[in-house]
C-alpha atoms as a PDB file:
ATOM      1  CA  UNK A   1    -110.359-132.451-113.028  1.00  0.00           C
ATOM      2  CA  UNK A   2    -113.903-134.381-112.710  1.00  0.00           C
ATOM      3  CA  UNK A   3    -116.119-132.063-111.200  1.00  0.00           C
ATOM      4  CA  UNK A   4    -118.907-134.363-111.431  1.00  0.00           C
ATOM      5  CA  UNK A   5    -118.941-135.216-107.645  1.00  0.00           C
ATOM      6  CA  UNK A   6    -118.869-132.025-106.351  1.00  0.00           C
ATOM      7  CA  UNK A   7    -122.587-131.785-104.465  1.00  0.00           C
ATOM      8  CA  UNK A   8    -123.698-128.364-103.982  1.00  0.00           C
ATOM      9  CA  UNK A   9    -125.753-127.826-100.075  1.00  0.00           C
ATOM     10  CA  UNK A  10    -128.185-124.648 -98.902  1.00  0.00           C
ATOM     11  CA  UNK A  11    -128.297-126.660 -95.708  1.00  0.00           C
ATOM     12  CA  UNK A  12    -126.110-123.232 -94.135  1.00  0.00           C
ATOM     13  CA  UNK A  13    -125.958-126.121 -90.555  1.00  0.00           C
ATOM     14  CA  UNK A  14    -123.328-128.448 -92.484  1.00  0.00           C
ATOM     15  CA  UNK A  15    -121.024-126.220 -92.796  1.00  0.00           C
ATOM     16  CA  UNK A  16    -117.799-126.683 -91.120  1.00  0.00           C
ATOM     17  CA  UNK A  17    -116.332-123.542 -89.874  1.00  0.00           C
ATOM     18  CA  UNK A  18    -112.970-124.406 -89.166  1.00  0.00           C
ATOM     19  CA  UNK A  19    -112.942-125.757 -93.178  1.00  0.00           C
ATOM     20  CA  UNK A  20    -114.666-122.431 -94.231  1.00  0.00           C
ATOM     21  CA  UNK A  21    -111.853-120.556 -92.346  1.00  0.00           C
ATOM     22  CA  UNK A  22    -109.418-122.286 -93.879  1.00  0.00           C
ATOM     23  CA  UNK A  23    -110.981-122.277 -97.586  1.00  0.00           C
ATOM     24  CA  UNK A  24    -111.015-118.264 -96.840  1.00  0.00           C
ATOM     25  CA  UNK A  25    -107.396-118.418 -95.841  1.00  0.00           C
ATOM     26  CA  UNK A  26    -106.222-120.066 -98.821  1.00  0.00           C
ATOM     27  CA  UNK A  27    -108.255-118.473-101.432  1.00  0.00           C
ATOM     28  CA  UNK A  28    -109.446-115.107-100.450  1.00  0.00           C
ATOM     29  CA  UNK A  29    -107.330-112.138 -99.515  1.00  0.00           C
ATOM     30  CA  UNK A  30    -110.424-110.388 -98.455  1.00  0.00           C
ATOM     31  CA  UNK A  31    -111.165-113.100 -95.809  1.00  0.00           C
ATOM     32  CA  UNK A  32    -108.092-113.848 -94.048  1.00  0.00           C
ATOM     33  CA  UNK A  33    -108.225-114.159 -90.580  1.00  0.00           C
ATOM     34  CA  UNK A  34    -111.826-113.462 -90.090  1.00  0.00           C
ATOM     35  CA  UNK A  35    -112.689-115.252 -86.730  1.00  0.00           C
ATOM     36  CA  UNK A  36    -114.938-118.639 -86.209  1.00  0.00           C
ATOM     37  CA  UNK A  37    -117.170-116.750 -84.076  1.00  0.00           C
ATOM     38  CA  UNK A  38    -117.340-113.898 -86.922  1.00  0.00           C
ATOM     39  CA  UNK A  39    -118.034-116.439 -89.243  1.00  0.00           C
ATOM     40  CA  UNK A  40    -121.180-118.120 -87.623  1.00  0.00           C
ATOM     41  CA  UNK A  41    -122.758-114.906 -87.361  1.00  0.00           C
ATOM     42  CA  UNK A  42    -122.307-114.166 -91.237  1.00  0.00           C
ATOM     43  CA  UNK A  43    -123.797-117.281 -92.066  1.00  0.00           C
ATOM     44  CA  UNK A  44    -126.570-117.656 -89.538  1.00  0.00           C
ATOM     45  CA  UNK A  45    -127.528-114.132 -91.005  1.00  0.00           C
ATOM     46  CA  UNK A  46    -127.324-115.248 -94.516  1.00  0.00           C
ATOM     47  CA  UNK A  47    -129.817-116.697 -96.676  1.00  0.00           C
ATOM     48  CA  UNK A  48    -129.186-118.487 -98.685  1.00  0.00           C
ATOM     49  CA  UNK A  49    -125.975-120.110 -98.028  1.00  0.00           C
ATOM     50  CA  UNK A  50    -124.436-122.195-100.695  1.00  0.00           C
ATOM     51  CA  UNK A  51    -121.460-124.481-100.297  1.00  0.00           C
ATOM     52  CA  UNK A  52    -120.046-126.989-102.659  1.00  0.00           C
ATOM     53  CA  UNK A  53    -118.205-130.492-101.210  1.00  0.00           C
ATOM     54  CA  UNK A  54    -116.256-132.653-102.954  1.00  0.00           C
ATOM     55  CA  UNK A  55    -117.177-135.350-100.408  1.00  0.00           C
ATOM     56  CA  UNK A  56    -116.230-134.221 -96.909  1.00  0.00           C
ATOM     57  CA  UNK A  57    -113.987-131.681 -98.625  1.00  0.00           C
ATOM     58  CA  UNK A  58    -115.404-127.830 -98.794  1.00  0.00           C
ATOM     59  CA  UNK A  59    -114.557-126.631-102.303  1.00  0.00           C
ATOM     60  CA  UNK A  60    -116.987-123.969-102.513  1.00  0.00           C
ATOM     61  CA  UNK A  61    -118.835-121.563-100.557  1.00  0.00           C
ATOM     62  CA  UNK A  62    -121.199-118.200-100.943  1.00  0.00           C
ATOM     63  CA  UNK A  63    -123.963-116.348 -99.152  1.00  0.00           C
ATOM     64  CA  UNK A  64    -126.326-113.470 -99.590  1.00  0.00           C
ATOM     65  CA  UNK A  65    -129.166-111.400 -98.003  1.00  0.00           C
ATOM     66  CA  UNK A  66    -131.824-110.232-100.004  1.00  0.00           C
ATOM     67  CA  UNK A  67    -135.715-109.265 -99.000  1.00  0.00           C
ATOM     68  CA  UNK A  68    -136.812-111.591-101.268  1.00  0.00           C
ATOM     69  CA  UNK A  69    -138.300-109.075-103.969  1.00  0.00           C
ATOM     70  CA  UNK A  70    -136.301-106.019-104.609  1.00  0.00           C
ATOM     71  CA  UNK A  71    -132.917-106.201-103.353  1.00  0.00           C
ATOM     72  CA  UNK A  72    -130.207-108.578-102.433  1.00  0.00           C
ATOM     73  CA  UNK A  73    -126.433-108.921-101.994  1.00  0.00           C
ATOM     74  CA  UNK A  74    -123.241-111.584-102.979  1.00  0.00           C
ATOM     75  CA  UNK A  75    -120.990-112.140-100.292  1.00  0.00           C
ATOM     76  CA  UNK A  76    -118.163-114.203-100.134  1.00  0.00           C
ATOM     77  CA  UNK A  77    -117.425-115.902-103.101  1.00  0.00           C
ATOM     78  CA  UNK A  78    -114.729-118.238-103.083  1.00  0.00           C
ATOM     79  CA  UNK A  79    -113.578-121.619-104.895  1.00  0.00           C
ATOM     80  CA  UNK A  80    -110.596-123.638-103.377  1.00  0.00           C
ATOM     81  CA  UNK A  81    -107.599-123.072-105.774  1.00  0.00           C
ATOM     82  CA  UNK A  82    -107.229-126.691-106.860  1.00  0.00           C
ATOM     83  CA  UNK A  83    -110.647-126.281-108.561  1.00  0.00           C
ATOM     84  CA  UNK A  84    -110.475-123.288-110.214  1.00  0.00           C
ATOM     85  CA  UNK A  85    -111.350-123.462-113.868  1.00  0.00           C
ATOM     86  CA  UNK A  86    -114.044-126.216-114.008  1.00  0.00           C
ATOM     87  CA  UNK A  87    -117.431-124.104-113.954  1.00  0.00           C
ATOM     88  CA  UNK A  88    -117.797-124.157-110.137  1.00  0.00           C
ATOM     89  CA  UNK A  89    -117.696-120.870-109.672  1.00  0.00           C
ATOM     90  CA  UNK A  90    -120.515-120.304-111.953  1.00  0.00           C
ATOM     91  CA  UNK A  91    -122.571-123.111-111.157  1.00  0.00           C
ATOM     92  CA  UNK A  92    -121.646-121.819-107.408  1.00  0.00           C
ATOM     93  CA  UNK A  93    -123.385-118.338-108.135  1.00  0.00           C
ATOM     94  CA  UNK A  94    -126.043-119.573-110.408  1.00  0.00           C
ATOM     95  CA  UNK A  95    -127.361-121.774-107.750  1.00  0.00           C
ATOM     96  CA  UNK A  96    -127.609-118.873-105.269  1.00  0.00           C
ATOM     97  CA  UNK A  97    -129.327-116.656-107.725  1.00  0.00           C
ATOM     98  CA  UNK A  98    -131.817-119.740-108.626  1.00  0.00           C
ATOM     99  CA  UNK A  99    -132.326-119.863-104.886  1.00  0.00           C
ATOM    100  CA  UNK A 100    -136.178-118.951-103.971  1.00  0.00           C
ATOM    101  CA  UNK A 101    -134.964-116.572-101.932  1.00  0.00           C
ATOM    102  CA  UNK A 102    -133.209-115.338-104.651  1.00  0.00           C
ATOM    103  CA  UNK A 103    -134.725-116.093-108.053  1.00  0.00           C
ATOM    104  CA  UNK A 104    -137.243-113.228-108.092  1.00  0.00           C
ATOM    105  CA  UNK A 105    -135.334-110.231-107.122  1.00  0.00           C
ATOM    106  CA  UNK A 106    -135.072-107.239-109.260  1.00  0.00           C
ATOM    107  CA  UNK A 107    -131.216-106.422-108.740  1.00  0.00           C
ATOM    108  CA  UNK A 108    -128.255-108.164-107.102  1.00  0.00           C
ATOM    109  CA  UNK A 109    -125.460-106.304-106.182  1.00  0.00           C
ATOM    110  CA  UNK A 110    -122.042-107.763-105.375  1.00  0.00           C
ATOM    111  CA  UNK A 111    -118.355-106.604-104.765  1.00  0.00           C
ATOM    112  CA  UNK A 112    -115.400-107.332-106.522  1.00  0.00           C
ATOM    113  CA  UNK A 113    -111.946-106.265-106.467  1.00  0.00           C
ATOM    114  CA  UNK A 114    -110.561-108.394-109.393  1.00  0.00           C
ATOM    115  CA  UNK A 115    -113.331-110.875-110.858  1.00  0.00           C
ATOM    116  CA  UNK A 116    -115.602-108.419-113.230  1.00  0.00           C
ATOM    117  CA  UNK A 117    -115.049-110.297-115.936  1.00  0.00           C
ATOM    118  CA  UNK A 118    -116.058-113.492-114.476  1.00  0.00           C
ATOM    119  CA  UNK A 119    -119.128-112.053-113.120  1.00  0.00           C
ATOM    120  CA  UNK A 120    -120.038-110.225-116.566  1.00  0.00           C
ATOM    121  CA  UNK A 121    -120.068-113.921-118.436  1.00  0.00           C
ATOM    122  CA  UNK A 122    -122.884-114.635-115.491  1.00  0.00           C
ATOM    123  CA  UNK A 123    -124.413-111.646-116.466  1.00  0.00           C
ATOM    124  CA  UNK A 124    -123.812-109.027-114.005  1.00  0.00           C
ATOM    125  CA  UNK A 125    -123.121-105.580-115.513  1.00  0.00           C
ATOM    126  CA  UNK A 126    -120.617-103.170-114.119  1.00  0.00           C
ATOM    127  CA  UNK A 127    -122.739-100.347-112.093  1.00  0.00           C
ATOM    128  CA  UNK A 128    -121.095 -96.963-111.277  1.00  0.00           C
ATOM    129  CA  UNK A 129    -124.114 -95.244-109.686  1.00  0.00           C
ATOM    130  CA  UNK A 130    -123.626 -96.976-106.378  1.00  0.00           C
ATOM    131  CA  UNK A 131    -120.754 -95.886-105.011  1.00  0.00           C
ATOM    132  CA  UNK A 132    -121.325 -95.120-101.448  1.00  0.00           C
ATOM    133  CA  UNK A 133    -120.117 -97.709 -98.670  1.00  0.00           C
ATOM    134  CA  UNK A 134    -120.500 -96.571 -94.948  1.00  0.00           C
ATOM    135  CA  UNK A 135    -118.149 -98.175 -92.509  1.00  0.00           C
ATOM    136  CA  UNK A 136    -119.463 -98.969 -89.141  1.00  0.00           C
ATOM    137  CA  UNK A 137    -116.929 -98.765 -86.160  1.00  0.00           C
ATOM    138  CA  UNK A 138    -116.947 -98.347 -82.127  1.00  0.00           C
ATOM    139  CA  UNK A 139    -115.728 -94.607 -83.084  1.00  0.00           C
ATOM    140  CA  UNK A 140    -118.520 -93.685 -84.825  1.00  0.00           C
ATOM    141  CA  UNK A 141    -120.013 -90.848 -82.970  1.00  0.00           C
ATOM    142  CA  UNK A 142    -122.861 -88.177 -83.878  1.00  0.00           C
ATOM    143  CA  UNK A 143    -125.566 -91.374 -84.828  1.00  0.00           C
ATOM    144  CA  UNK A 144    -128.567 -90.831 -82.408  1.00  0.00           C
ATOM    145  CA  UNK A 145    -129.543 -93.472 -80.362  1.00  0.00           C
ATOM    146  CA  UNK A 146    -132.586 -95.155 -80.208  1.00  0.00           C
ATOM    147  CA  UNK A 147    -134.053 -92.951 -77.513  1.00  0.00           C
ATOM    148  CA  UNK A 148    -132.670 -89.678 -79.331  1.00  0.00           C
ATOM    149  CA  UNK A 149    -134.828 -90.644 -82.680  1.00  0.00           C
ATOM    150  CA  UNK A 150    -137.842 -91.285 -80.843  1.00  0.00           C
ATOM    151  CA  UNK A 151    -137.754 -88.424 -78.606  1.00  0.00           C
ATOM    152  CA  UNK A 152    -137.016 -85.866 -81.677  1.00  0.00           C
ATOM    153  CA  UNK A 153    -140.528 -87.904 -82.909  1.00  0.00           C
ATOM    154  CA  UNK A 154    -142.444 -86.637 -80.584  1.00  0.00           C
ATOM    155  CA  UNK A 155    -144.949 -83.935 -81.104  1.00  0.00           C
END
């Protein structure tokens, strides 16, 4: 397949949701039926935001946070199946970590359930010293409040 075409954006306000959640629905297991609304709020809290278009076609998407020195985060990774195999994928993540948002910071972490190796020829290394995820829910009970911290702050 000629890839050549395929224009890479960090505009994050050209992406099409309803393609996005489609492209997540096709390709990613780990993104099925994530909501429109959902999805705006991901990427308006993103930066940067990277998508690839083979002309009014999304192909390509990814997004990260990072403070712009230290730490940052991959999220959302995903290539349309039809063009799988031509480098997108790594020109896809290269261009986020080349992002100035991105290009100085000391580590980037990601998640993946079946793509090390893909992310090792990048040049990500496997890390087992992180290994502690929190899950946020409505449940959640015992977290002070707002009030409750600054009260126990008081002398």
């Amino acid at each position: 397949m000629d890839v050549s075409q395929i224009l890479f954006q960090d505009d994050k306000s050209v992406i099409d949701l309803y393609q996005l959640q489609e492209l997540f629905s096709l390709a990613a297991f780990w993104a099925k039926g994530r909501s429109i609304e959902d999805l705006g709020i991901a990427i308006t809290n993103s930066e940067p935001v990277i998508s690839a278009w083979d002309e009014k076609k999304l192909v390509g998407f990814a997004r990260a946070n990072s403070d712009g020195i230290y730490r940052a985060t991959i999220w959302d990774v995903v290539i349309h199946p039809d063009y799988r195999g031509c480098g997108l994928g790594s020109t896809l993540v290269k261009t986020v970590l080349s992002h100035p948002r991105m290009n100085r910071v000391e580590r980037v972490y990601l998640t993946t359930t079946h793509q090390q190796k893909f992310y090792e020829r990048i040049g990500f290394q496997p890390n087992t010293s992180t290994t502690m995820l929190f899950c946020n829910n409505a449940k959640l009970t015992g977290v002070a409040t707002t009030e409750q911290l600054e009260e126990s702050l008081k002398v």
